[in-house]
Protein backbone atom coordinates (compact mmCIF):
# COMPACT_ATOMS: atom_id res chain seq x y z
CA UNK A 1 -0.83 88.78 -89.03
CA UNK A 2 -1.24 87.87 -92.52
CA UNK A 3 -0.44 90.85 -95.17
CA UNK A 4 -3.80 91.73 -96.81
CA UNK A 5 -1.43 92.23 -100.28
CA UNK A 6 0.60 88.55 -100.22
CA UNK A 7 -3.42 87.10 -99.63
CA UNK A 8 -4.68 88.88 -102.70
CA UNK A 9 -1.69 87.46 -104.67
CA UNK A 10 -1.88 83.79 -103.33
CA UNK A 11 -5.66 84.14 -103.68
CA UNK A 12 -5.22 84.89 -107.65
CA UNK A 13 -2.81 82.07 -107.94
CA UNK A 14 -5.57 79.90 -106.44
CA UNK A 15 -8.09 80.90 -108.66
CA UNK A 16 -6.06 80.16 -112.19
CA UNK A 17 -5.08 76.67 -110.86
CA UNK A 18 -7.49 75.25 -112.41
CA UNK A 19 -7.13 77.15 -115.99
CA UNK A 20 -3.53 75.99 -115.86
CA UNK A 21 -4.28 72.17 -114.67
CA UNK A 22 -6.50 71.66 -117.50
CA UNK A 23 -4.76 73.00 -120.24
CA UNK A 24 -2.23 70.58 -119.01
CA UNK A 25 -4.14 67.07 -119.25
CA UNK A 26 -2.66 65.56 -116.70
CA UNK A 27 -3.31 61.89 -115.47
CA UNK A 28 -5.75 61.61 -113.24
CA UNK A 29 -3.03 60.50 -110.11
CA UNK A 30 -0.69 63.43 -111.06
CA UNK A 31 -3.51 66.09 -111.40
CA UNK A 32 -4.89 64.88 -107.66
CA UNK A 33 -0.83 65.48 -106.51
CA UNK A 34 -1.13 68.89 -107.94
CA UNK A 35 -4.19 69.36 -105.79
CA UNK A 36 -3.19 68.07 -102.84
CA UNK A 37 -0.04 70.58 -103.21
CA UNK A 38 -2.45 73.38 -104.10
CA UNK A 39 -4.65 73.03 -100.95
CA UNK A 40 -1.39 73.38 -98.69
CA UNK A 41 -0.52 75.98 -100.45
CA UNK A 42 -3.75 77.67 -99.47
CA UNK A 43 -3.80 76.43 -96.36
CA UNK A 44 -0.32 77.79 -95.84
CA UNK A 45 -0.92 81.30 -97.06
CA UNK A 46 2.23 83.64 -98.93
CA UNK A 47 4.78 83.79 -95.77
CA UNK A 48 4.41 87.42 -94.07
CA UNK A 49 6.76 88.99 -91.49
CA UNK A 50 5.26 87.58 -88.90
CA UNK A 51 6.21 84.41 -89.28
CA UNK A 52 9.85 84.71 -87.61
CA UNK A 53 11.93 83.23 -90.32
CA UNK A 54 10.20 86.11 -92.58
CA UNK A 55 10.76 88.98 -89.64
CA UNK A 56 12.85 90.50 -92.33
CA UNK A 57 11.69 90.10 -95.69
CA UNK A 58 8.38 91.25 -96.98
CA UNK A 59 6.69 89.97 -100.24
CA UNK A 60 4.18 93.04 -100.11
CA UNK A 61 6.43 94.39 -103.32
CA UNK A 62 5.30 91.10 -105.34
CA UNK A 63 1.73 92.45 -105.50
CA UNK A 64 2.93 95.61 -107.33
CA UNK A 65 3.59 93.72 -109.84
CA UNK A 66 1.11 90.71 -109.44
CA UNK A 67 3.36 88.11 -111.39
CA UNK A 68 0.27 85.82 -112.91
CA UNK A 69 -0.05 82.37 -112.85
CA UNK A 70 1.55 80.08 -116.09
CA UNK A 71 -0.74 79.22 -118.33
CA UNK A 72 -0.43 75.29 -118.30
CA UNK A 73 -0.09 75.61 -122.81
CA UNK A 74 2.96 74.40 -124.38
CA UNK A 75 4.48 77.81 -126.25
CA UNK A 76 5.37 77.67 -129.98
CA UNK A 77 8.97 76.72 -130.17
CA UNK A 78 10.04 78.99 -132.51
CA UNK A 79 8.72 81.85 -129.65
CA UNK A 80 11.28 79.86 -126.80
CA UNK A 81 14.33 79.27 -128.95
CA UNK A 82 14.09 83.05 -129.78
CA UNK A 83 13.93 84.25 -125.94
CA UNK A 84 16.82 81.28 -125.69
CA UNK A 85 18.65 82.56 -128.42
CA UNK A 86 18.76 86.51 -127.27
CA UNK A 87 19.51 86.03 -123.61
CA UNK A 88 22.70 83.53 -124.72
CA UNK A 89 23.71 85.99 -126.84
CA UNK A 90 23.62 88.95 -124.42
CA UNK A 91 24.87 86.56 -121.17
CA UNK A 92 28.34 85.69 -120.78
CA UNK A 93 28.28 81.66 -120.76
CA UNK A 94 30.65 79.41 -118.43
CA UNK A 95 32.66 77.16 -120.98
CA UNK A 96 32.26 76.21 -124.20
CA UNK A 97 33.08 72.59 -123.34
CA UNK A 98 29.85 72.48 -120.97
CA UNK A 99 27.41 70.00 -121.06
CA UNK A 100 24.16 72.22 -121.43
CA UNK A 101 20.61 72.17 -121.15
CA UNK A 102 18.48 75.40 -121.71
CA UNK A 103 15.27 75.75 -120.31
CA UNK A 104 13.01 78.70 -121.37
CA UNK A 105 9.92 79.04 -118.28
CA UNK A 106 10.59 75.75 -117.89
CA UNK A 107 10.70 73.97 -121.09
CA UNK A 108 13.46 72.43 -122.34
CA UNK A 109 15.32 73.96 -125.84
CA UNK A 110 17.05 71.32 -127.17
CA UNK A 111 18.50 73.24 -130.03
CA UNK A 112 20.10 74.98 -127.48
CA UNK A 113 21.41 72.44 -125.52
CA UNK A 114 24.51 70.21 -126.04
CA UNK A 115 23.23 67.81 -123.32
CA UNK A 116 21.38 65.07 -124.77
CA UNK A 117 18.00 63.28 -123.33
CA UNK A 118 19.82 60.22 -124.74
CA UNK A 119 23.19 60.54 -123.08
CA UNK A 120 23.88 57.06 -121.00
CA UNK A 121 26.17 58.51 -118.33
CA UNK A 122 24.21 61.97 -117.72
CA UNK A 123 20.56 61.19 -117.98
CA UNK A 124 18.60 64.35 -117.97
CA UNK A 125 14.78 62.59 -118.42
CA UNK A 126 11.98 65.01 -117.95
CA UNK A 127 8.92 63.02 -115.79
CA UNK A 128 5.62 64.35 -114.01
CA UNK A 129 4.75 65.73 -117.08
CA UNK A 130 1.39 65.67 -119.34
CA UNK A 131 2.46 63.99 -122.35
CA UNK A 132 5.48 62.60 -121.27
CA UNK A 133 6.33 58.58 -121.43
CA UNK A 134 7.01 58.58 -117.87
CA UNK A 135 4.41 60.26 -115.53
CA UNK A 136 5.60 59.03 -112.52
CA UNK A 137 7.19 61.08 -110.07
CA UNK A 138 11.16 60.41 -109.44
CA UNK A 139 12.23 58.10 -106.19
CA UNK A 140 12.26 60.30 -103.34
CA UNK A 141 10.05 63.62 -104.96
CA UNK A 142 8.98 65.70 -101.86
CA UNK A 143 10.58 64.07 -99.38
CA UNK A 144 13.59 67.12 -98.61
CA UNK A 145 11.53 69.74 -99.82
CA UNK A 146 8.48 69.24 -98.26
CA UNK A 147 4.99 70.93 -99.50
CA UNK A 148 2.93 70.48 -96.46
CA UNK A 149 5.24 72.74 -94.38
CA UNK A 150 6.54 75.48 -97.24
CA UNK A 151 4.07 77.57 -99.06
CA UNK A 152 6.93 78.33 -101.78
CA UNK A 153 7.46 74.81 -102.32
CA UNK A 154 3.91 73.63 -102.39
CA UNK A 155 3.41 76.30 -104.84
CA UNK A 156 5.88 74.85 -107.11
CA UNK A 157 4.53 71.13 -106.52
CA UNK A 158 0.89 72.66 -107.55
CA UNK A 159 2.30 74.48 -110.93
CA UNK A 160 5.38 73.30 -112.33
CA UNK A 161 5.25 72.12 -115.84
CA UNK A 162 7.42 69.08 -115.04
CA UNK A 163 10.51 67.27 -113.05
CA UNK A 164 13.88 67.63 -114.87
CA UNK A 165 15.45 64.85 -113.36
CA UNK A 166 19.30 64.48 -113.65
CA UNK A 167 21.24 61.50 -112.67
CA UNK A 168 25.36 60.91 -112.72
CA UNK A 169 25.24 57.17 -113.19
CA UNK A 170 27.73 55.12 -110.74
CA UNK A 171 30.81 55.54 -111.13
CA UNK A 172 31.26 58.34 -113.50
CA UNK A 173 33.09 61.11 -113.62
CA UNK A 174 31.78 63.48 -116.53
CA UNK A 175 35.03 65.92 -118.24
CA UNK A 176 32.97 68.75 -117.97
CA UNK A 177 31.01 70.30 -116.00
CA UNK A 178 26.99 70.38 -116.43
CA UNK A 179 25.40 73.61 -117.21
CA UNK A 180 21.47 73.61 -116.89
CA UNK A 181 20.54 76.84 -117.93
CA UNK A 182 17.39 78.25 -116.92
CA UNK A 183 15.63 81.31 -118.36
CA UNK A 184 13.13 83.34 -117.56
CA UNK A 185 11.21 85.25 -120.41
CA UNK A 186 10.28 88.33 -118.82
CA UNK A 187 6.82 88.16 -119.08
CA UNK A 188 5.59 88.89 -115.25
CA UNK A 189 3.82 85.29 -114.86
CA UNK A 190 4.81 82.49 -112.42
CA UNK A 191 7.56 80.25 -113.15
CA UNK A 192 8.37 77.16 -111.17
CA UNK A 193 11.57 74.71 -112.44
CA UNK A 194 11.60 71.54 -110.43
CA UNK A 195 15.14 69.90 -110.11
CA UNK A 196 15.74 66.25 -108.88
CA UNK A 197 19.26 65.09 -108.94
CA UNK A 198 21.00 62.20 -108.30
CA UNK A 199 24.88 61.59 -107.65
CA UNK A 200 25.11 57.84 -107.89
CA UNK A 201 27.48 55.54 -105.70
CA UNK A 202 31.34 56.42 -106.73
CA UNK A 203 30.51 59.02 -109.11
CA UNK A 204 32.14 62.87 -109.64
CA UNK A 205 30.45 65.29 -111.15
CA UNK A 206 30.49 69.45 -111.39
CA UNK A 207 26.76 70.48 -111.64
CA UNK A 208 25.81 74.41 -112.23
CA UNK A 209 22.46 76.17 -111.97
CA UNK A 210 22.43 79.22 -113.87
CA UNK A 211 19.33 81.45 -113.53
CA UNK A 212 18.69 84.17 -116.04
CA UNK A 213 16.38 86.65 -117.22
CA UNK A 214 15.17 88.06 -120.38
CA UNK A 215 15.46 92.01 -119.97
CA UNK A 216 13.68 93.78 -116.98
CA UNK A 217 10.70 91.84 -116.61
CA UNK A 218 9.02 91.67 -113.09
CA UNK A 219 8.30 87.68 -112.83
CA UNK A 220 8.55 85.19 -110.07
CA UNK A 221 11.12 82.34 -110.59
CA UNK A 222 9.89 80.01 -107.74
CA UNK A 223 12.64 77.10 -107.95
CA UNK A 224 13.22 74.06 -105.83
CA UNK A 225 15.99 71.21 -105.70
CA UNK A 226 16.22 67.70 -104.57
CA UNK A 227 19.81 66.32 -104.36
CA UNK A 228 20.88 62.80 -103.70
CA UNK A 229 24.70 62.12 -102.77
CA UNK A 230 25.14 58.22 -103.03
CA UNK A 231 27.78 56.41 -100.94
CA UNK A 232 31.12 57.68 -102.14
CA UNK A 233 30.00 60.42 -104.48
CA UNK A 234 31.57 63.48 -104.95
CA UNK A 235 29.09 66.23 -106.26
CA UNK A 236 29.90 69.92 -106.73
CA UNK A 237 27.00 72.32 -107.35
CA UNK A 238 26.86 75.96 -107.98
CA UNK A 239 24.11 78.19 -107.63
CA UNK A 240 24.01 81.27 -109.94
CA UNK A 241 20.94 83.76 -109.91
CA UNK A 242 22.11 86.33 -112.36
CA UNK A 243 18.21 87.58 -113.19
CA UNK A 244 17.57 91.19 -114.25
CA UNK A 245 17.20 94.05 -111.07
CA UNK A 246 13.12 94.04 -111.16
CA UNK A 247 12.99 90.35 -111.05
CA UNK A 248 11.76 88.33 -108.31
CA UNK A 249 13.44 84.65 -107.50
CA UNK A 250 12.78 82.30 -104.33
CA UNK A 251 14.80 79.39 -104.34
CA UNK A 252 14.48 75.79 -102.23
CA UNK A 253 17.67 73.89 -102.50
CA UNK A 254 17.54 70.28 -100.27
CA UNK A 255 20.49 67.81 -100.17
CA UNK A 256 20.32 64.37 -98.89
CA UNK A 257 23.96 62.80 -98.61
CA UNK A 258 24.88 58.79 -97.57
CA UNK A 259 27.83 57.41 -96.05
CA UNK A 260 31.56 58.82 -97.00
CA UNK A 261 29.64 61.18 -99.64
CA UNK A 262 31.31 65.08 -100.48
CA UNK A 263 29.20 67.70 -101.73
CA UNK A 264 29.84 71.56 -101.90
CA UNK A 265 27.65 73.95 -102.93
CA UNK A 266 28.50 77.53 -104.17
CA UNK A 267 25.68 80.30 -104.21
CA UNK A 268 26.45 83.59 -106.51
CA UNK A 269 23.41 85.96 -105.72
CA UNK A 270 23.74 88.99 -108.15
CA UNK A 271 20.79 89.87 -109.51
CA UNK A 272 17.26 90.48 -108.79
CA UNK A 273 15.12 92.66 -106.80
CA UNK A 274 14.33 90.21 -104.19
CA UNK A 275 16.02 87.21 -103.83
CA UNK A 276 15.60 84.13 -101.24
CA UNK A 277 17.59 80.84 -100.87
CA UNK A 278 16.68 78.32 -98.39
CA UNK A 279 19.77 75.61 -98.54
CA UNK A 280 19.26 72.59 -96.16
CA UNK A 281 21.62 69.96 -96.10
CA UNK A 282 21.18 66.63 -94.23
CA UNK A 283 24.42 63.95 -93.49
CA UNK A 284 22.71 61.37 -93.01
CA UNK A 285 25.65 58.98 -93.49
CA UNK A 286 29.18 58.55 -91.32
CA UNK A 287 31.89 59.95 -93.01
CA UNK A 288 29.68 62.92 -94.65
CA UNK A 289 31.03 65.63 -95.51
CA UNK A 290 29.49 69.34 -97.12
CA UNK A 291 31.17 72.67 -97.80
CA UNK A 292 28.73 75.76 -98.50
CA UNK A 293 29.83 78.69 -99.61
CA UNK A 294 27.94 82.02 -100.41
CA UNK A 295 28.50 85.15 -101.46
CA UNK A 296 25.65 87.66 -102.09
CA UNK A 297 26.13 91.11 -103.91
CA UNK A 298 23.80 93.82 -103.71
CA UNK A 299 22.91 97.65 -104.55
CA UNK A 300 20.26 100.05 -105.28
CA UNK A 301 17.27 99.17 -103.72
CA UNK A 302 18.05 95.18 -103.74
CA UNK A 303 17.05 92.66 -100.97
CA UNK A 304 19.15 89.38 -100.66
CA UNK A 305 18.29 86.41 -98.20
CA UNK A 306 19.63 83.85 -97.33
CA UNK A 307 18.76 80.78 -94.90
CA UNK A 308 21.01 78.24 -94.05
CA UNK A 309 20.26 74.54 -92.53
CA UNK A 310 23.26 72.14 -91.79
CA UNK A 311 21.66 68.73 -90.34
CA UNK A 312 24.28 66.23 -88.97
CA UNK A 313 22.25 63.41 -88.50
CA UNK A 314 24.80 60.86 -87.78
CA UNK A 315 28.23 60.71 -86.09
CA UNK A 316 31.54 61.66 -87.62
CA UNK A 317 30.19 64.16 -90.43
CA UNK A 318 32.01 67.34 -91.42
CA UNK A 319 30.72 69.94 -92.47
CA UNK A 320 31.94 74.18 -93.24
CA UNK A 321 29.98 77.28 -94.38
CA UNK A 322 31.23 80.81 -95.07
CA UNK A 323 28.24 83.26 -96.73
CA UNK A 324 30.06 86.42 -97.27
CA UNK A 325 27.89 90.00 -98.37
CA UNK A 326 28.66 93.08 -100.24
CA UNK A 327 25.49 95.79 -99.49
CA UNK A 328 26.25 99.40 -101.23
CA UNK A 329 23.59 101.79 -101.41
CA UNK A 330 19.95 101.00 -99.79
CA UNK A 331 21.06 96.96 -100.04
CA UNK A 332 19.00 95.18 -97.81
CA UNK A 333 20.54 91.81 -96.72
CA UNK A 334 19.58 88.77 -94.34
CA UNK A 335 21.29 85.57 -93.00
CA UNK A 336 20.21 83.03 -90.77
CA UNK A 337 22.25 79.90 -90.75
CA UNK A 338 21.46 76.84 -87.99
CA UNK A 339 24.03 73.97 -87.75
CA UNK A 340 21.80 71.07 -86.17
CA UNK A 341 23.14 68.61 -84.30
CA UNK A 342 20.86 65.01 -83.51
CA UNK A 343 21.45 62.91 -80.12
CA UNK A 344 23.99 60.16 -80.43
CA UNK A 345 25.53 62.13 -83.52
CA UNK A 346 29.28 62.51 -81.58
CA UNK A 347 32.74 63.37 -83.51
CA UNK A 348 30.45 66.40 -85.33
CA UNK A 349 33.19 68.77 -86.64
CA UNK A 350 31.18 72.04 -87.87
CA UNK A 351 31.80 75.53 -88.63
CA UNK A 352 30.47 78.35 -89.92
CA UNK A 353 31.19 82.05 -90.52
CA UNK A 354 28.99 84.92 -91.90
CA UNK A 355 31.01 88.22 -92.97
CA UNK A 356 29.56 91.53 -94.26
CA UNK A 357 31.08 94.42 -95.79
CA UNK A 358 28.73 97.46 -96.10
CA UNK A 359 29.47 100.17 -98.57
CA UNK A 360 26.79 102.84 -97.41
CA UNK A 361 25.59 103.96 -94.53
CA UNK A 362 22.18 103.38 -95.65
CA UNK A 363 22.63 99.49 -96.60
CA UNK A 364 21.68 96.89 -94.05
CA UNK A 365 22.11 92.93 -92.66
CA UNK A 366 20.37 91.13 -90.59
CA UNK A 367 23.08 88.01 -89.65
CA UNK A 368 22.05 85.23 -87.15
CA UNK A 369 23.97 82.16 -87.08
CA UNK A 370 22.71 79.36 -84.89
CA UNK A 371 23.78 76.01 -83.36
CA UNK A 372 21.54 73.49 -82.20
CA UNK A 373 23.32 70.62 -80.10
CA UNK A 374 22.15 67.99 -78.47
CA UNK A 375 25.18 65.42 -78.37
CA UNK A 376 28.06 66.03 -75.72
CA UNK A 377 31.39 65.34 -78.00
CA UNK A 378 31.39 67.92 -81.08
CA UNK A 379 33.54 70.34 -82.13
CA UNK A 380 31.03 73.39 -83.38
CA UNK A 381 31.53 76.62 -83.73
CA UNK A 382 30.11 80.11 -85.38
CA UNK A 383 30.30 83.44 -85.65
CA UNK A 384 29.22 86.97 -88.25
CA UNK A 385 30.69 90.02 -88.49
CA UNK A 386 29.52 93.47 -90.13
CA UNK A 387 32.02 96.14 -90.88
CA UNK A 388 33.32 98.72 -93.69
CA UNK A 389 36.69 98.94 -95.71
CA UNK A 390 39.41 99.68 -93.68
CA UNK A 391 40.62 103.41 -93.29
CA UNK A 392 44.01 102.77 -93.06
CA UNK A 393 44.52 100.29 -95.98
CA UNK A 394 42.24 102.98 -98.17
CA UNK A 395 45.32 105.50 -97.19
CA UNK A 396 47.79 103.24 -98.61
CA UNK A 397 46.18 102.25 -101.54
CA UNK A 398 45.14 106.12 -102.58
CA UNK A 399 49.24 106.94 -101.34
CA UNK A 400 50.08 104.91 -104.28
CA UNK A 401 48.61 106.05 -106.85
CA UNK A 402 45.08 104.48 -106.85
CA UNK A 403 41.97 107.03 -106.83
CA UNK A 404 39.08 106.28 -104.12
CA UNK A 405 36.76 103.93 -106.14
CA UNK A 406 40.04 101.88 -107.73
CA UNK A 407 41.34 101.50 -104.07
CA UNK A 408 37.51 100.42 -102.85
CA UNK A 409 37.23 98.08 -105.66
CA UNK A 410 40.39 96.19 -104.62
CA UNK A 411 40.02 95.78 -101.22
CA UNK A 412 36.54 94.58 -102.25
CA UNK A 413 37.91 91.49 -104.48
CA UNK A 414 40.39 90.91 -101.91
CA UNK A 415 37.15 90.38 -98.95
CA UNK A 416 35.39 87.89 -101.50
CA UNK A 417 38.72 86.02 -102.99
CA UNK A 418 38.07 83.46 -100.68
CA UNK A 419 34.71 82.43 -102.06
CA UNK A 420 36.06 82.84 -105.71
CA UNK A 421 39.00 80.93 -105.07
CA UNK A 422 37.04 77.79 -104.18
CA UNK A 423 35.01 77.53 -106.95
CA UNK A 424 35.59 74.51 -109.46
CA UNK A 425 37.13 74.70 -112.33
CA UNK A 426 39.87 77.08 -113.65
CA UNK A 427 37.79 77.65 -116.29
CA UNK A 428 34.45 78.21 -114.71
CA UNK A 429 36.46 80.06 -111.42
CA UNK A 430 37.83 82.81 -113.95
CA UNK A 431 33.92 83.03 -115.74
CA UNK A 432 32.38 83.41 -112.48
CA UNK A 433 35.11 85.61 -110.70
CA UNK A 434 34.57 88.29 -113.63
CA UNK A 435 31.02 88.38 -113.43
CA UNK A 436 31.80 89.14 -109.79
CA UNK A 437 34.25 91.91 -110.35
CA UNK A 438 31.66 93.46 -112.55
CA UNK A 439 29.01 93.65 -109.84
CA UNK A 440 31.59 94.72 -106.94
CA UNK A 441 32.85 97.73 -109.66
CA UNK A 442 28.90 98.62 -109.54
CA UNK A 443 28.45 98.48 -105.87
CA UNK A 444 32.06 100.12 -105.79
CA UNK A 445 31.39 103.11 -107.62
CA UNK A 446 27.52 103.19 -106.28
CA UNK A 447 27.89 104.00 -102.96
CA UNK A 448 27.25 107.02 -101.01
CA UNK A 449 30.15 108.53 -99.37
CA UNK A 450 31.55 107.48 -96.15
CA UNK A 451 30.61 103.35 -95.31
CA UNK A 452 28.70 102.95 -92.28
């Protein structure tokens, strides 16, 4: 049964499509693929708990707030590079050797950015776009995140301002890692960044999407991926959602990978009031391989959820997962992970793993990990696991010296080390591992009394 409050919300989205498509100017072609998206998203309807893969989330606390619809105008720049400029200067930044775009609600800041539109080895080209010199769509737009089937991503199809489209030409092996940057103003409208990005044949690249917020606004950061792994390419992407506690993010992150291609993907979840990452991955070549890794951090009143699909599509792929959670307080958290395997896809070597600390006896997971098989010589396996901080290695700790929350917080960074440790980059490992110690010292010193 749909939720009377998600309808209202969807239903005012609906109604300032057309406010926002005209003050765009699109091309005729691009404003009917805007349409078309906008008329699945209708006939989709905001997702509701009883749809199963929503059992346990609810998006009634969205119309609270009622996060309005973008208005389609191009803002002043001086008004972006000044919400740019004040969250970069508050934020703690990975590397000052990063190649970096900034993008304020979706437009790009290039007085912000080190990353050049011009660069011949890392094109960053922004198409789909009113105004832009190329309108058309990038190779392969919609067809891993698919609109007809996901109200969140036809949503995004109907209003985002444009495709940033990023491609590692073959080959080449950038010296730093790329930071795209993208920033949320605050001001409790709509935001949808599209991402399409392309790991050519041979090439190595480090690729991190950092989500922020300015202060405690209440908006909706509705974001969706497309990756491409060529043959041979190595690609290593992070996922950081770092928003401010009242916002909202939903995130749609499809990878496509070709014969003897690597790609790992890291997702940081520490922000937000509500956060949800759908990460599908399809090996669609022999010789595929993908590590995901997650860790999700939450307290207070937070809700963090994560869905997880692994799609070995042909023989002799690899691929590993381990999501790990930290839930103090009334934490709300959710995983549901599905390793697929096709027919005639044999010599599948899979695992995954789904681990959960909880710090109160009030916080909460929901963990399901799945496999699907349906091919006779694979090696699968999976598995979850929900507990508190151990009793006896508290004792120890506090026999030495430590107090309570000191010994809590250590035994903490030692559950999520493994996640930490596997991140790329000395540089960007020690930047993301403090941010991480930060939020476990919150959850550490937030919690209630005994652990459940």
């Amino acid at each position: 049964m749909k939720s009377k409050a998600v309808a209202h919300l969807a239903e005012a989205w609906i109604q300032a499509f057309p406010a926002f498509a005209n003050a765009l100017d699109d091309a005729p072609g691009r404003r009917a693929q805007r349409e078309a998206a906008l008329a699945a998203f209708a006939e989709l309807g905001l997702p509701h708990r009883g749809l199963e893969d929503w059992r346990s989330t609810s998006l009634a606390v969205l119309e609270k707030h009622m996060p309005g619809a973008p208005s389609g105008e191009s803002p002043e720049e001086s008004s972006l590079l000044a919400t740019g400029r004040r969250v970069l200067d508050e934020a703690p930044l990975p590397g000052d050797d990063a190649l970096r775009a900034v993008f304020v609600d979706g437009h790009f800041c290039p007085a912000l950015s080190s990353l050049s539109r011009e660069d011949p080895a890392v094109r960053l080209t922004r198409v789909g776009a009113s105004g832009d010199s190329n309108s058309e769509l990038p190779a392969g737009f919609g067809e891993l995140a698919d609109a007809k089937s996901d109200a969140f991503v036809a949503l995004n199809a109907a209003f985002n301002p444009g495709v940033e489209s990023l491609e590692i030409t073959r080959d080449h092996a950038p010296s730093s890692p790329i930071h795209l940057a993208f920033i949320s103003s605050g001001s409790e409208r709509l935001c949808c960044p599209r991402l399409h990005i392309t790991g050519r044949r041979g090439s190595r690249a480090t690729v991190i999407l950092d989500f922020l917020s300015d202060g405690e606004g209440s908006g909706l950061v509705n974001s969706v991926s497309e990756i491409f792994v060529e043959e041979n390419a190595d690609l290593q992407c992070v996922v950081m959602e770092r928003e401010g506690e009242r916002a909202f993010h939903v995130d749609n992150f499809q990878a496509h990978q070709e014969r003897d291609s690597r790609l790992s993907v890291h997702t940081l979840s520490l922000g937000g009031a509500l956060l949800r990452n759908e990460l599908g991955v399809r090996l669609a070549g022999t010789g595929a391989e993908a590590d995901l890794r997650g860790l999700y951090l939450a307290s207070g009143n937070q809700h963090q959820d994560n869905h997880t699909r692994v799609d070995h599509a042909m023989p002799h792929t690899t691929s590993r997962e381990i999501y790990k959670g930290i839930l103090a307080e009334q934490a709300r958290g959710v995983f549901r992970g599905l390793i697929h395997v096709r027919p005639d896809a044999q010599k599948i070597d899979s695992t995954q793993s789904n681990m959960n600390l909880l710090l109160s006896d009030r916080s909460r997971i929901d963990t399901q990990p799945q496999l699907e098989i349906h091919a006779d010589d694979v090696k699968c396996s999976h598995g979850s696991t929900i507990g508190k901080l151990d009793e006896e290695a508290l004792f120890y700790l506090r026999s030495r010296g430590l107090d309570e929350a000191g010994a809590r917080a250590m035994l903490t960074r030692g559950f999520v080390a493994e996640i930490c440790d596997a991140l790329p980059g000395k540089a960007f490992r020690d930047f993301a591992s403090a941010l991480v110690l930060e939020k476990i010292t919150a959850c550490s010193n937030e919690t209630d009394g005994a652990p459940a």
